[in-house]
Structures are given as C-alpha cells and as structure tokens.
PDB file of N, CA and C in Angstrom:
ATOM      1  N   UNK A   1      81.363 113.985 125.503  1.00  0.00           N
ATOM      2  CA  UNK A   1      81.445 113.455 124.161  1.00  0.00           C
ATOM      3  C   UNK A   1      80.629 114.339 123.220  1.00  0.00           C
ATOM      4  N   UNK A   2      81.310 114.946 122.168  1.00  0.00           N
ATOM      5  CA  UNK A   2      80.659 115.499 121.309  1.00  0.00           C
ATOM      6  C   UNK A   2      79.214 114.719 120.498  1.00  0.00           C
ATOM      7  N   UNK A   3      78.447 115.366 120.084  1.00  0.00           N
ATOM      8  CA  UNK A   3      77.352 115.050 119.745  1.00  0.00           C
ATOM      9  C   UNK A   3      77.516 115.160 118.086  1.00  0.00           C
ATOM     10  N   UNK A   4      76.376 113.998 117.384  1.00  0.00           N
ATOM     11  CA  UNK A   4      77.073 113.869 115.815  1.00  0.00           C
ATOM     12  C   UNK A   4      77.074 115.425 114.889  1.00  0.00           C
ATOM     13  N   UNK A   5      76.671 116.160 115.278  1.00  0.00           N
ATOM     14  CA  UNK A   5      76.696 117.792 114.839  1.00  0.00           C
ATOM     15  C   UNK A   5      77.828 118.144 114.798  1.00  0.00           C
ATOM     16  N   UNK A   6      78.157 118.383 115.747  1.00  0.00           N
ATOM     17  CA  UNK A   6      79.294 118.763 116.536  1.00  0.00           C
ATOM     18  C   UNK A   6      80.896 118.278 115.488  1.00  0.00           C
ATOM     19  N   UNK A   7      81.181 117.192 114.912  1.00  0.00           N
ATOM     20  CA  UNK A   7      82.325 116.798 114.141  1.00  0.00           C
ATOM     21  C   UNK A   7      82.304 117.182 112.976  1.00  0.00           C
ATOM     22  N   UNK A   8      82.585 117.750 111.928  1.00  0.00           N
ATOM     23  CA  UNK A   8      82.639 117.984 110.771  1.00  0.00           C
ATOM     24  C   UNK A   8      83.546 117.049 109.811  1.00  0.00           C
ATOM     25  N   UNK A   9      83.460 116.272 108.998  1.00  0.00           N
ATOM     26  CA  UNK A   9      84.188 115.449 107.872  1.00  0.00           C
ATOM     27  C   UNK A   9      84.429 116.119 106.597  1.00  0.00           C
ATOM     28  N   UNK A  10      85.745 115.938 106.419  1.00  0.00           N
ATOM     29  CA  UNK A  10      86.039 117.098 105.085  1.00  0.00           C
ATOM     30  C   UNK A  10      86.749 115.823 104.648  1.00  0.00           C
ATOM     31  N   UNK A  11      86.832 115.673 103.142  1.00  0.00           N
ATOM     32  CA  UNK A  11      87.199 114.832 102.642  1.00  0.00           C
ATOM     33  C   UNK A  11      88.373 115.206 101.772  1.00  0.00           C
ATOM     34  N   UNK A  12      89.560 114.876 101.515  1.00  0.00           N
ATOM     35  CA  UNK A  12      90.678 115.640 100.904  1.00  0.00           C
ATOM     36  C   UNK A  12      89.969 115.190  99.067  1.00  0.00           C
ATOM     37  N   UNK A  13      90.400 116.160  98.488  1.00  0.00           N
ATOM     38  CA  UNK A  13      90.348 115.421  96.737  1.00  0.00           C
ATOM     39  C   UNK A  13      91.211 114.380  96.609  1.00  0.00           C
ATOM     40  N   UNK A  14      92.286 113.626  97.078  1.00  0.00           N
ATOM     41  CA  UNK A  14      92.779 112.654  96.882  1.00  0.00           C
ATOM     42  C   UNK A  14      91.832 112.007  97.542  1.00  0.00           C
ATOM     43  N   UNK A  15      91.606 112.146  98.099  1.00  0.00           N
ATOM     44  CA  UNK A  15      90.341 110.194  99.102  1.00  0.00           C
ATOM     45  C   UNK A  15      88.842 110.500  97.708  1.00  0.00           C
ATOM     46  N   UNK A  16      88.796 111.859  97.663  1.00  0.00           N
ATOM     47  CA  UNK A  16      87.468 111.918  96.410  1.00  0.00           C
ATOM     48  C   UNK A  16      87.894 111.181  95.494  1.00  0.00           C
ATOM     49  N   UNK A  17      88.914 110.932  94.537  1.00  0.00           N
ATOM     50  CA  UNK A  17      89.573 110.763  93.412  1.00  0.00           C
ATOM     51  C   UNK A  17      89.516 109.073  93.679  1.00  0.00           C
ATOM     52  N   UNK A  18      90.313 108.903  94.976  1.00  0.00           N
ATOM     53  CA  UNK A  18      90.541 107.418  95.150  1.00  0.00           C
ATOM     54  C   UNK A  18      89.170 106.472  95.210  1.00  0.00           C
ATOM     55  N   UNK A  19      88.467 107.717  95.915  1.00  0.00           N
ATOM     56  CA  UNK A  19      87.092 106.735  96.157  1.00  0.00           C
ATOM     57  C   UNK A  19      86.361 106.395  95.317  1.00  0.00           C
ATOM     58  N   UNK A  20      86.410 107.346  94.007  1.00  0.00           N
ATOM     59  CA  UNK A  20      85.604 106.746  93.336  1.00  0.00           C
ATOM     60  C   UNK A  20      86.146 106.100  92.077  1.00  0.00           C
ATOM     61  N   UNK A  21      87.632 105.794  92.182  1.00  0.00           N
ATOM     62  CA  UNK A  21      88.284 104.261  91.294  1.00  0.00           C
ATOM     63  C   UNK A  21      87.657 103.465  92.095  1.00  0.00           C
ATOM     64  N   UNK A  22      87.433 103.536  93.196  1.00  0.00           N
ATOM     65  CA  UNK A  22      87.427 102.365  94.447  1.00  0.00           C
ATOM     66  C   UNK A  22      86.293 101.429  93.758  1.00  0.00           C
ATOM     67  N   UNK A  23      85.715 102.605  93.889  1.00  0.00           N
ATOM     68  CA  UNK A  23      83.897 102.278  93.916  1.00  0.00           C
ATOM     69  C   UNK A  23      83.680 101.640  92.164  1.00  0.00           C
ATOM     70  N   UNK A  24      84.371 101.940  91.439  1.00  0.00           N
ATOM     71  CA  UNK A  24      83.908 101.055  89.999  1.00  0.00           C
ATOM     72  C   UNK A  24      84.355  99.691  90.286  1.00  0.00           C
ATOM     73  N   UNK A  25      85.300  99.359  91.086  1.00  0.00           N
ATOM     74  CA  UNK A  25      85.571  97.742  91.576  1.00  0.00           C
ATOM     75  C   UNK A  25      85.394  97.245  92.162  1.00  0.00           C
ATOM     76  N   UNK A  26      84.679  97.854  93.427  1.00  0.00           N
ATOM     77  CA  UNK A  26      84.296  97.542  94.631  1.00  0.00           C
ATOM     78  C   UNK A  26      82.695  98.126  94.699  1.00  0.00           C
ATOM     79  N   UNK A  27      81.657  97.553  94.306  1.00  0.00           N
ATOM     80  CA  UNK A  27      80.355  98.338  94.049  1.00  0.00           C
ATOM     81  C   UNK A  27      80.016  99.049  96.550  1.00  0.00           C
ATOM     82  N   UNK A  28      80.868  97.567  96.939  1.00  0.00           N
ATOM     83  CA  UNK A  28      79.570  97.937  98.318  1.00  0.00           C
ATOM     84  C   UNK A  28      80.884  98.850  99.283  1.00  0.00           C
ATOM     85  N   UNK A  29      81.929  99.564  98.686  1.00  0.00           N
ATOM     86  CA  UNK A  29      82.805 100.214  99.396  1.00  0.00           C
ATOM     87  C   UNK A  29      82.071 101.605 100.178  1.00  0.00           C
ATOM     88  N   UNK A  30      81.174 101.895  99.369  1.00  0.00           N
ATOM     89  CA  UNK A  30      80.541 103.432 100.465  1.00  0.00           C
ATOM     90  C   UNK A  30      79.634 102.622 101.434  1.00  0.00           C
ATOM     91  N   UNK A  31      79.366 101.639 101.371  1.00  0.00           N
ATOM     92  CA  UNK A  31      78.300 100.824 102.574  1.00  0.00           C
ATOM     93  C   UNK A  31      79.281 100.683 103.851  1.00  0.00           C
ATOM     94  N   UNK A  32      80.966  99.953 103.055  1.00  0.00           N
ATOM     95  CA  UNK A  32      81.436  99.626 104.017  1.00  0.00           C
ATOM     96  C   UNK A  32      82.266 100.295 104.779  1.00  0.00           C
ATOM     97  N   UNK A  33      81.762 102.079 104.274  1.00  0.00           N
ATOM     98  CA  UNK A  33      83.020 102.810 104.676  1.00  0.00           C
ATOM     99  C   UNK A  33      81.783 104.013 106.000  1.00  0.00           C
ATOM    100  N   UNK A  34      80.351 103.363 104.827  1.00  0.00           N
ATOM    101  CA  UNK A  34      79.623 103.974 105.894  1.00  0.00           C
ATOM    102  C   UNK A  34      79.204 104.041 107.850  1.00  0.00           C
ATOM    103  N   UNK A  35      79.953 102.711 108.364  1.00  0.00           N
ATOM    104  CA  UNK A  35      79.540 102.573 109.890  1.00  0.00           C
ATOM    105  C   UNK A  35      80.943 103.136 110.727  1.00  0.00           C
ATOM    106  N   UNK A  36      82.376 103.210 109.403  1.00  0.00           N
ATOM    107  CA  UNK A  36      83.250 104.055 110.329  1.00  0.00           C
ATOM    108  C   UNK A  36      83.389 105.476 110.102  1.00  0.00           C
ATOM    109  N   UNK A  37      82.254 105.875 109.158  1.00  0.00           N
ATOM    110  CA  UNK A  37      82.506 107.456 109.167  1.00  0.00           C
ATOM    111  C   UNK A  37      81.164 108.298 110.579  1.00  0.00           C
ATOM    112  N   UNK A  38      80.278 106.937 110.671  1.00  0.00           N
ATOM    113  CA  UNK A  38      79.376 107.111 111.711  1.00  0.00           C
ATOM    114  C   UNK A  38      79.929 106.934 113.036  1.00  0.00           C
ATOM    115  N   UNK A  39      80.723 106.158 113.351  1.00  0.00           N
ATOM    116  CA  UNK A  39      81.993 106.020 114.732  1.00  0.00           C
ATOM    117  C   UNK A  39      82.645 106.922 114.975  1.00  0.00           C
ATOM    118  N   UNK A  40      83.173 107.688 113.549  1.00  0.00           N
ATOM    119  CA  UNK A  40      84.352 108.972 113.803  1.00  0.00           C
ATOM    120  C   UNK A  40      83.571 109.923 114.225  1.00  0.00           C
ATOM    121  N   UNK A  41      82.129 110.295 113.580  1.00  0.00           N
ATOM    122  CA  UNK A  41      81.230 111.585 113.879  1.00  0.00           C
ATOM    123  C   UNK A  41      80.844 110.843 115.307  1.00  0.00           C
ATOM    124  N   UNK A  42      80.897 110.195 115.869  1.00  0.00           N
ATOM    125  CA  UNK A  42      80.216 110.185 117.296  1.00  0.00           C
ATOM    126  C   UNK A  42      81.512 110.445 118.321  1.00  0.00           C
ATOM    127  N   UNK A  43      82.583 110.891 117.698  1.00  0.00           N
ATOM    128  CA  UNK A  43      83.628 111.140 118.365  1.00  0.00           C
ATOM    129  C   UNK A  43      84.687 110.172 118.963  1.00  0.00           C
ATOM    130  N   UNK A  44      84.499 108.914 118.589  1.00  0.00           N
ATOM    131  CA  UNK A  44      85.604 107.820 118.864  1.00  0.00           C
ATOM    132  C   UNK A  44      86.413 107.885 117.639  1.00  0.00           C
ATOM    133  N   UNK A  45      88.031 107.929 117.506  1.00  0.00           N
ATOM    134  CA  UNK A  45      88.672 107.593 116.878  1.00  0.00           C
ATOM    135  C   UNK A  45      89.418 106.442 116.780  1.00  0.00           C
ATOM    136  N   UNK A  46      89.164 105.703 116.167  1.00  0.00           N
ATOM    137  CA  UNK A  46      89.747 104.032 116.180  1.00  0.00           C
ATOM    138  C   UNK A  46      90.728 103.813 115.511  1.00  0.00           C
ATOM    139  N   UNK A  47      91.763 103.391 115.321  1.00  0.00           N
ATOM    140  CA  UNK A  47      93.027 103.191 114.322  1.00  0.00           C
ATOM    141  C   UNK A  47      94.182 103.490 114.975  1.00  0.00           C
ATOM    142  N   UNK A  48      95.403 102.964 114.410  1.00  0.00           N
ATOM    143  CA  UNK A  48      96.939 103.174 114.699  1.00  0.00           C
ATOM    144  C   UNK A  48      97.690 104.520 114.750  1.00  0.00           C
ATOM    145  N   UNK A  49      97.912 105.539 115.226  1.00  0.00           N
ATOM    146  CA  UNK A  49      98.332 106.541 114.893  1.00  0.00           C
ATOM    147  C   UNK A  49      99.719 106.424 113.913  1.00  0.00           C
ATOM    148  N   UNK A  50      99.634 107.493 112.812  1.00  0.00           N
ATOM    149  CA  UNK A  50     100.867 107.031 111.822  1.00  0.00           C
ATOM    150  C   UNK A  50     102.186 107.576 112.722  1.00  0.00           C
ATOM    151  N   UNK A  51     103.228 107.449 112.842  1.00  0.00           N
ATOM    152  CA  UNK A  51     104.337 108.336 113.136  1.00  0.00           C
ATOM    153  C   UNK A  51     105.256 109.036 112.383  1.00  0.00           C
ATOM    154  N   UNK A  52     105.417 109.999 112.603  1.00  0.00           N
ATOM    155  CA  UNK A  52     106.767 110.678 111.429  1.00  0.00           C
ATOM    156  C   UNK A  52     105.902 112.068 110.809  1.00  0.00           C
ATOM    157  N   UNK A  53     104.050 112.348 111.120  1.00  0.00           N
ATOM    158  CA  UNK A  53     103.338 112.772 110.182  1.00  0.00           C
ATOM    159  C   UNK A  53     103.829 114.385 110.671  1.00  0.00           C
ATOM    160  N   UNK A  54     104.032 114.393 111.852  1.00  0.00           N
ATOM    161  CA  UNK A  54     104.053 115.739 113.041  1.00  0.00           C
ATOM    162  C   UNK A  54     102.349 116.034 113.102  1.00  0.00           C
ATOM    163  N   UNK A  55     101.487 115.603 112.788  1.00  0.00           N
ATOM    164  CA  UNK A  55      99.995 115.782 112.606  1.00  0.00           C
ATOM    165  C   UNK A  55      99.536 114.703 113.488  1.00  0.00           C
ATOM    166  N   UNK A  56      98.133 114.481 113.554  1.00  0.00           N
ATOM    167  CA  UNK A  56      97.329 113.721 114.347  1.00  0.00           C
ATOM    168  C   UNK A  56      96.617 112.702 113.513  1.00  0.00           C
ATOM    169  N   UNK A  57      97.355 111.744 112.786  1.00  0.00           N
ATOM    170  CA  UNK A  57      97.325 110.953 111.838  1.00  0.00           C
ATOM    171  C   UNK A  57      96.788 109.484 112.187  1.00  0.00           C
ATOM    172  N   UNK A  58      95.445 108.652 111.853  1.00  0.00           N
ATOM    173  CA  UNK A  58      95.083 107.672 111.944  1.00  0.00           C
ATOM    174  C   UNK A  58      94.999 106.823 110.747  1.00  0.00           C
ATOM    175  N   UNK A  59      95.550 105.344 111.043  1.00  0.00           N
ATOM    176  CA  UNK A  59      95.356 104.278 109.841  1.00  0.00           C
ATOM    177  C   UNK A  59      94.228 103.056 110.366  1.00  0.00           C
ATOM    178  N   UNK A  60      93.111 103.199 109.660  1.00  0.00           N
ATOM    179  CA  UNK A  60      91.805 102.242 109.881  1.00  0.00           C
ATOM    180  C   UNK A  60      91.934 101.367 109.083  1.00  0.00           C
ATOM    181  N   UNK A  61      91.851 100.092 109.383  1.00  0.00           N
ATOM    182  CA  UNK A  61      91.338  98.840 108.263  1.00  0.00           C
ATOM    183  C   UNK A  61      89.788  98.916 108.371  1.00  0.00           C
ATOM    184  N   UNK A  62      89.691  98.748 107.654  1.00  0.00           N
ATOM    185  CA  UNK A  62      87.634  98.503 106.813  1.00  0.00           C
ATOM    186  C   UNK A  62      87.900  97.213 106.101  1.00  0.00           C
ATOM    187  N   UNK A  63      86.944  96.572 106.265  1.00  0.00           N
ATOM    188  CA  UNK A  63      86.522  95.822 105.837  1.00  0.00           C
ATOM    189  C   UNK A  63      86.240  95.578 104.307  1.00  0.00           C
ATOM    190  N   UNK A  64      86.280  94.755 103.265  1.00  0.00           N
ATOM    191  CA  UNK A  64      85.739  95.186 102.151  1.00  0.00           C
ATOM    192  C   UNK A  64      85.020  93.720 101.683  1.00  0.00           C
ATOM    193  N   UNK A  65      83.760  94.127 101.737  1.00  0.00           N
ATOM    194  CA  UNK A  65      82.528  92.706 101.706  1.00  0.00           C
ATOM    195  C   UNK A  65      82.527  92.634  99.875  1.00  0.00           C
ATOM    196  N   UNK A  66      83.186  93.413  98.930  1.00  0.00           N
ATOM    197  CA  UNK A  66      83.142  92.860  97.562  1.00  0.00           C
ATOM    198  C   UNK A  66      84.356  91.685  97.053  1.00  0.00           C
ATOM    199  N   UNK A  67      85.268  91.824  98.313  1.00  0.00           N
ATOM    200  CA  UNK A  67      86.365  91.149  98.342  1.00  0.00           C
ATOM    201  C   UNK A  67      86.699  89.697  99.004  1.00  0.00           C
ATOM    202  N   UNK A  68      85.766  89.519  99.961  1.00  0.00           N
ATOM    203  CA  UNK A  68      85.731  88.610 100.941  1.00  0.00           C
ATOM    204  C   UNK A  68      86.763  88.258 101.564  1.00  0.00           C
ATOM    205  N   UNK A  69      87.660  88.893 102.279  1.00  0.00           N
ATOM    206  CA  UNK A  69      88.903  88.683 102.442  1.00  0.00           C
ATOM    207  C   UNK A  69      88.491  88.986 104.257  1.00  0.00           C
ATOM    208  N   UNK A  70      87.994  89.707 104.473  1.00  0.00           N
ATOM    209  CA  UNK A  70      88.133  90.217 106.208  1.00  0.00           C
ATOM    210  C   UNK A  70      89.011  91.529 105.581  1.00  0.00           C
ATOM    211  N   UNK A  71      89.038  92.453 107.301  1.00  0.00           N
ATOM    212  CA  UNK A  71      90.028  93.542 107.409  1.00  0.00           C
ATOM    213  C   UNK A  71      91.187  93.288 106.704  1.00  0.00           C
ATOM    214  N   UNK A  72      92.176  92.137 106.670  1.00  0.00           N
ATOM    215  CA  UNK A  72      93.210  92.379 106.585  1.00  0.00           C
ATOM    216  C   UNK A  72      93.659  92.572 105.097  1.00  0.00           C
ATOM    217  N   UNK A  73      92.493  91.737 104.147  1.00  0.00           N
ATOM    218  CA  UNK A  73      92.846  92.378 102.439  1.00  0.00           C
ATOM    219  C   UNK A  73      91.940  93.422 102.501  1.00  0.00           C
ATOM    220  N   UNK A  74      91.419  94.170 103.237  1.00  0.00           N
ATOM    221  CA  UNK A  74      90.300  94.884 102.512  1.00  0.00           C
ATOM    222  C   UNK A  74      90.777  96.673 102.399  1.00  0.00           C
ATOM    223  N   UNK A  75      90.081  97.685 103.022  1.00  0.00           N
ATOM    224  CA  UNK A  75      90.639  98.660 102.488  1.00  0.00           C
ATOM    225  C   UNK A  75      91.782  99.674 103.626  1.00  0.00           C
ATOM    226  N   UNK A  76      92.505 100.720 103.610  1.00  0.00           N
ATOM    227  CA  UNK A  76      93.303 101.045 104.772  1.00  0.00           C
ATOM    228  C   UNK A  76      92.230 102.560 104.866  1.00  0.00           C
ATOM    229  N   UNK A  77      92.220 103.152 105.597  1.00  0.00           N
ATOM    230  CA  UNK A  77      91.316 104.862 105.768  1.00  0.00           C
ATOM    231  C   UNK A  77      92.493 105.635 106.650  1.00  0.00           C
ATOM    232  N   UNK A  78      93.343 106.396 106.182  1.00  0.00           N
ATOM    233  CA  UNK A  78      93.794 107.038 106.355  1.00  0.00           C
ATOM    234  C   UNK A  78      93.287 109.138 107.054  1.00  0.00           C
ATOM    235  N   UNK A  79      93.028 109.248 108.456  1.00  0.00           N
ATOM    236  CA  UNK A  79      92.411 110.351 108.722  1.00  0.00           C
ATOM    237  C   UNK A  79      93.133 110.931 109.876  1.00  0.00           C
ATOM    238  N   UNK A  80      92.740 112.065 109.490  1.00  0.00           N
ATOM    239  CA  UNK A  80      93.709 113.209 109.970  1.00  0.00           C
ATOM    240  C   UNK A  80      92.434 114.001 111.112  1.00  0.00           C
ATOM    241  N   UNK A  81      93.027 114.324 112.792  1.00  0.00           N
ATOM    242  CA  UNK A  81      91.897 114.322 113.475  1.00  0.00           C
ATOM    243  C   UNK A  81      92.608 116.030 113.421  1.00  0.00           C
ATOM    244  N   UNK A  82      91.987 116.746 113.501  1.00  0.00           N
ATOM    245  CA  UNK A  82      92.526 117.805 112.607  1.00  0.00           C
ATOM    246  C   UNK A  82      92.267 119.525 114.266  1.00  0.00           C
ATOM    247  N   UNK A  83      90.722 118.777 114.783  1.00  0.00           N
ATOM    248  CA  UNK A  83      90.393 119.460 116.317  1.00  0.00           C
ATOM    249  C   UNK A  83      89.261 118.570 116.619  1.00  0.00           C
ATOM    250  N   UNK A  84      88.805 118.927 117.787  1.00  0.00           N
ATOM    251  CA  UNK A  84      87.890 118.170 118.448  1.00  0.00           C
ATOM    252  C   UNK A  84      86.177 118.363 117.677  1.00  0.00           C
ATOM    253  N   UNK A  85      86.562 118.959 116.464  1.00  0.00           N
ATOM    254  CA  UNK A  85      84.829 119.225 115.965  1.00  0.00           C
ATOM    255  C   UNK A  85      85.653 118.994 114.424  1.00  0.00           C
ATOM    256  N   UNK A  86      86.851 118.788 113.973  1.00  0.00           N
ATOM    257  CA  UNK A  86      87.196 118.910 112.652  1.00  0.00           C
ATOM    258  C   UNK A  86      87.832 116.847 112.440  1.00  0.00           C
ATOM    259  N   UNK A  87      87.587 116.262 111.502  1.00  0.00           N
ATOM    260  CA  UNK A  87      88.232 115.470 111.275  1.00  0.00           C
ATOM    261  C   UNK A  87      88.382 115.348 109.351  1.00  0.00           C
ATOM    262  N   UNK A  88      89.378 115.139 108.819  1.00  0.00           N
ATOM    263  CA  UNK A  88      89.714 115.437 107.566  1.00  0.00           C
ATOM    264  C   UNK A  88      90.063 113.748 106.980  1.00  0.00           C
ATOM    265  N   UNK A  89      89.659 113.208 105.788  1.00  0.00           N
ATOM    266  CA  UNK A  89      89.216 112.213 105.728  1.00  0.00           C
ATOM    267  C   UNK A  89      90.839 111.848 104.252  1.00  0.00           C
ATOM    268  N   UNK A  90      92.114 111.951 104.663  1.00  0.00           N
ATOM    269  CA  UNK A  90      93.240 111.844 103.712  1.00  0.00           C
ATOM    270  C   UNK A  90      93.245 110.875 102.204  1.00  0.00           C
ATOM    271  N   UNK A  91      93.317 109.630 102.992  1.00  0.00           N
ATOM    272  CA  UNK A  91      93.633 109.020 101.661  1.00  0.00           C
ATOM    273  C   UNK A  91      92.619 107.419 102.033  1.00  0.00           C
ATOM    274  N   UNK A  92      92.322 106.741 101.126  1.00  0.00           N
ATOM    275  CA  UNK A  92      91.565 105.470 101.151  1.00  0.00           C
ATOM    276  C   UNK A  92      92.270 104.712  99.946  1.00  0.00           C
ATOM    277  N   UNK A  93      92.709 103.624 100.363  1.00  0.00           N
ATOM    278  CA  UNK A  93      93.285 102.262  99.212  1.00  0.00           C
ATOM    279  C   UNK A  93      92.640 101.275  99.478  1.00  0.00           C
ATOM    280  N   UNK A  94      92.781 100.280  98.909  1.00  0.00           N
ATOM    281  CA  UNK A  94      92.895  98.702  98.644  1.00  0.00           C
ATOM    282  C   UNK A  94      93.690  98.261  99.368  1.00  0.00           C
ATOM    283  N   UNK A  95      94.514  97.710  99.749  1.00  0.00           N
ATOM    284  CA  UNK A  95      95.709  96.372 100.047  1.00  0.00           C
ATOM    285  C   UNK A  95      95.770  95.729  99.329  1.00  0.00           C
ATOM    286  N   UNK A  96      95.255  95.309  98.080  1.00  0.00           N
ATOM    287  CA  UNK A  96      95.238  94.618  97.270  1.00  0.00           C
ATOM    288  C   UNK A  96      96.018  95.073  96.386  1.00  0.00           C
ATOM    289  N   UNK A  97      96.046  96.405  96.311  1.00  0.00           N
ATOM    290  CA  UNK A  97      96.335  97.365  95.058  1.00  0.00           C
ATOM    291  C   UNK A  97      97.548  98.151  95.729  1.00  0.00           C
ATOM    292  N   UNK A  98      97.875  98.352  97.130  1.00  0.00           N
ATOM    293  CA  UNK A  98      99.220  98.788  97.700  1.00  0.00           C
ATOM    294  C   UNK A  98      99.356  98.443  99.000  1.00  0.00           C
ATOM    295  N   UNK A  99     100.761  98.357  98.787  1.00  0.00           N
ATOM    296  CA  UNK A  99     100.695  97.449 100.128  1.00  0.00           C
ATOM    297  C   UNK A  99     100.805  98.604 101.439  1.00  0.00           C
ATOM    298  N   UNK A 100     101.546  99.859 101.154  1.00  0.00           N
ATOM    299  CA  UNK A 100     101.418 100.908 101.964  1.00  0.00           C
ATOM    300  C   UNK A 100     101.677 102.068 101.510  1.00  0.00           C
ATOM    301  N   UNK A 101     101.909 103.383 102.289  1.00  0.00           N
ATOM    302  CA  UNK A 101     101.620 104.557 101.829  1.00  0.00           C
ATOM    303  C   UNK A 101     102.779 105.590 102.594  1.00  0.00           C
ATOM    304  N   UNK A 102     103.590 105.940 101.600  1.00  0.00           N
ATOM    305  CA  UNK A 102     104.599 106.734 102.269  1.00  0.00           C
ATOM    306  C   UNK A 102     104.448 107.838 103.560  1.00  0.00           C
ATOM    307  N   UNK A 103     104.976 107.802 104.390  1.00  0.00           N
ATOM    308  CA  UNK A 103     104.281 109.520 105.151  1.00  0.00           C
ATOM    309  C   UNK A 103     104.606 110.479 104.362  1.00  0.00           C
ATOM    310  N   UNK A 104     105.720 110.725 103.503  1.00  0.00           N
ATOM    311  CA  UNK A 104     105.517 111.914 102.358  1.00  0.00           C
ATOM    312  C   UNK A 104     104.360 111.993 101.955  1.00  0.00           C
ATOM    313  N   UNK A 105     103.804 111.318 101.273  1.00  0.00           N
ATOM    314  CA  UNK A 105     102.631 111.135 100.678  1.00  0.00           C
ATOM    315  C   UNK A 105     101.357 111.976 101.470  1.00  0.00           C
ATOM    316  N   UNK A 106     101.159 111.416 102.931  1.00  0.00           N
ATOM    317  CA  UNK A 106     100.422 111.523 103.940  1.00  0.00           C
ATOM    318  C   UNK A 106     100.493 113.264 104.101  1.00  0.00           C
ATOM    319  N   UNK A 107     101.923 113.863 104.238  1.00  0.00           N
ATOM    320  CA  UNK A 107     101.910 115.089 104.968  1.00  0.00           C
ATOM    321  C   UNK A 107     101.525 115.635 103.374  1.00  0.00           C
ATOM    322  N   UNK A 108     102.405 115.434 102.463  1.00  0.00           N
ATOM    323  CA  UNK A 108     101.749 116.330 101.128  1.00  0.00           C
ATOM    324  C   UNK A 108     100.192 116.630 100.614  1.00  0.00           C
ATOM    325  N   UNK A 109      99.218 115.539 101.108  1.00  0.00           N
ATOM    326  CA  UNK A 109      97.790 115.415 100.854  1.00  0.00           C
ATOM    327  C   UNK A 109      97.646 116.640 101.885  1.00  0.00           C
ATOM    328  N   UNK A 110      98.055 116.411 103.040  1.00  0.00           N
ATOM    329  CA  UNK A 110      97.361 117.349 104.183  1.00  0.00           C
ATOM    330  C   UNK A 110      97.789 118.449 104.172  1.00  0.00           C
ATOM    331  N   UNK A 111      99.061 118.673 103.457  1.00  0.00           N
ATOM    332  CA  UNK A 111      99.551 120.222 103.384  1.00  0.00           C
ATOM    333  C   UNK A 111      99.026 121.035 101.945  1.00  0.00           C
ATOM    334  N   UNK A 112      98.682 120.213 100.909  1.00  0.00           N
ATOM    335  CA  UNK A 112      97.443 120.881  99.596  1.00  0.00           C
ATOM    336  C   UNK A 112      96.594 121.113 100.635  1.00  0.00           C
ATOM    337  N   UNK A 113      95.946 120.365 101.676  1.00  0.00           N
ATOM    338  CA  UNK A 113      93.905 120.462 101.988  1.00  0.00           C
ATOM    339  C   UNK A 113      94.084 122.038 102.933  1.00  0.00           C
ATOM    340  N   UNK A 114      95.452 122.369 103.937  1.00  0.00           N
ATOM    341  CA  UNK A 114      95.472 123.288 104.521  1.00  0.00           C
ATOM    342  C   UNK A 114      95.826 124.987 103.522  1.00  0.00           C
ATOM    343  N   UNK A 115      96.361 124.331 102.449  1.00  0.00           N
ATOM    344  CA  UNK A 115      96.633 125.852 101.689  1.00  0.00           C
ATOM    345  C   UNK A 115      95.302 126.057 100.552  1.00  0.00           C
ATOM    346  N   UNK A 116      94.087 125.433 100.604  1.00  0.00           N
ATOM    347  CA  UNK A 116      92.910 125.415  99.930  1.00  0.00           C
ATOM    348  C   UNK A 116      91.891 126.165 101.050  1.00  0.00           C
TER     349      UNK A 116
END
C-alpha cells in the first residue's frame, strides 16, 4: 500500500470552479470533502466505477452536513484514478442542483486536464 506521499491529487479547473460555487452555499463542504481526499491519498479508492469513460473513472457520494440530508442529497465526487501515485480530482456537484452528469461531460473535463 502506497504511503500518503506517494499519491498525488490534481484537481481539474472544473472541480476548482465548482468548488468554490459549492462552498458560498455550503460553508462546511471542504470539511466534508476533507476525510475522502485523506482515504484516496492512503490509497483506497471507494466509489462506483463510471462506464462508457474508457478511463478509470470513480463516482463518490459525500456527505453534506450544511444540508442535512445524509449521502444520498448531499454531494457526488467524481475522480479519475489516473496511476498508482496519480489520482485527478474531475468534477464535484450537489444532487440537489443535478441530478447527474453526462460521460461526455466526464471524458471532455479529462481530455482539457491531459492536453494542459
């Protein structure tokens, strides 16, 4: 098992952009996004793999404690496991605010972050 050094988190400008609409409505969203970006750097990947992406595509529910709803209204984390020391951090929503996210969408974010 890789050690927390060892993983690198790159964050696409769409999850930058999203995160911080997030965060003017949601004040405790970096708290609650903070214990699964600490899970991914210890090298467990948790979530649904997307299909259709041809990539190594994960969908996380988080929790969102400004919402009180549990996982299932709270936010989706969309991440791309990219190599065994690289994980790339795609897109972050609401459920509140969409109900889902095209895989167009998905491969176009990840195909800007690879030609940057």
């Amino acid at each position: 098992m890789p050690n927390n050094s060892s993983i690198n988190i790159v964050a696409s400008p769409e999850f930058r952009r999203r995160l911080k609409a997030l965060a003017r409505r949601y004040r405790q969203i970096r708290s609650d996004l903070q214990p699964i970006l600490e899970i991914l750097q210890s090298g467990t990947f948790p979530g649904d793999q997307i299909a259709g992406t041809n990539y190594t595509v994960l969908k996380l529910r988080i929790k969102n404690t400004d919402a009180q709803r549990g996982k299932r209204g709270g936010y989706r984390l969309i991440y791309q496991i990219v190599s065994s020391s690289e994980i790339r951090l795609v897109l972050i929503y609401s459920k509140s605010d969409q109900i889902n996210v095209l895989v167009d969408e998905i491969i176009g974010i990840i195909k800007e972050m690879t030609q940057e």
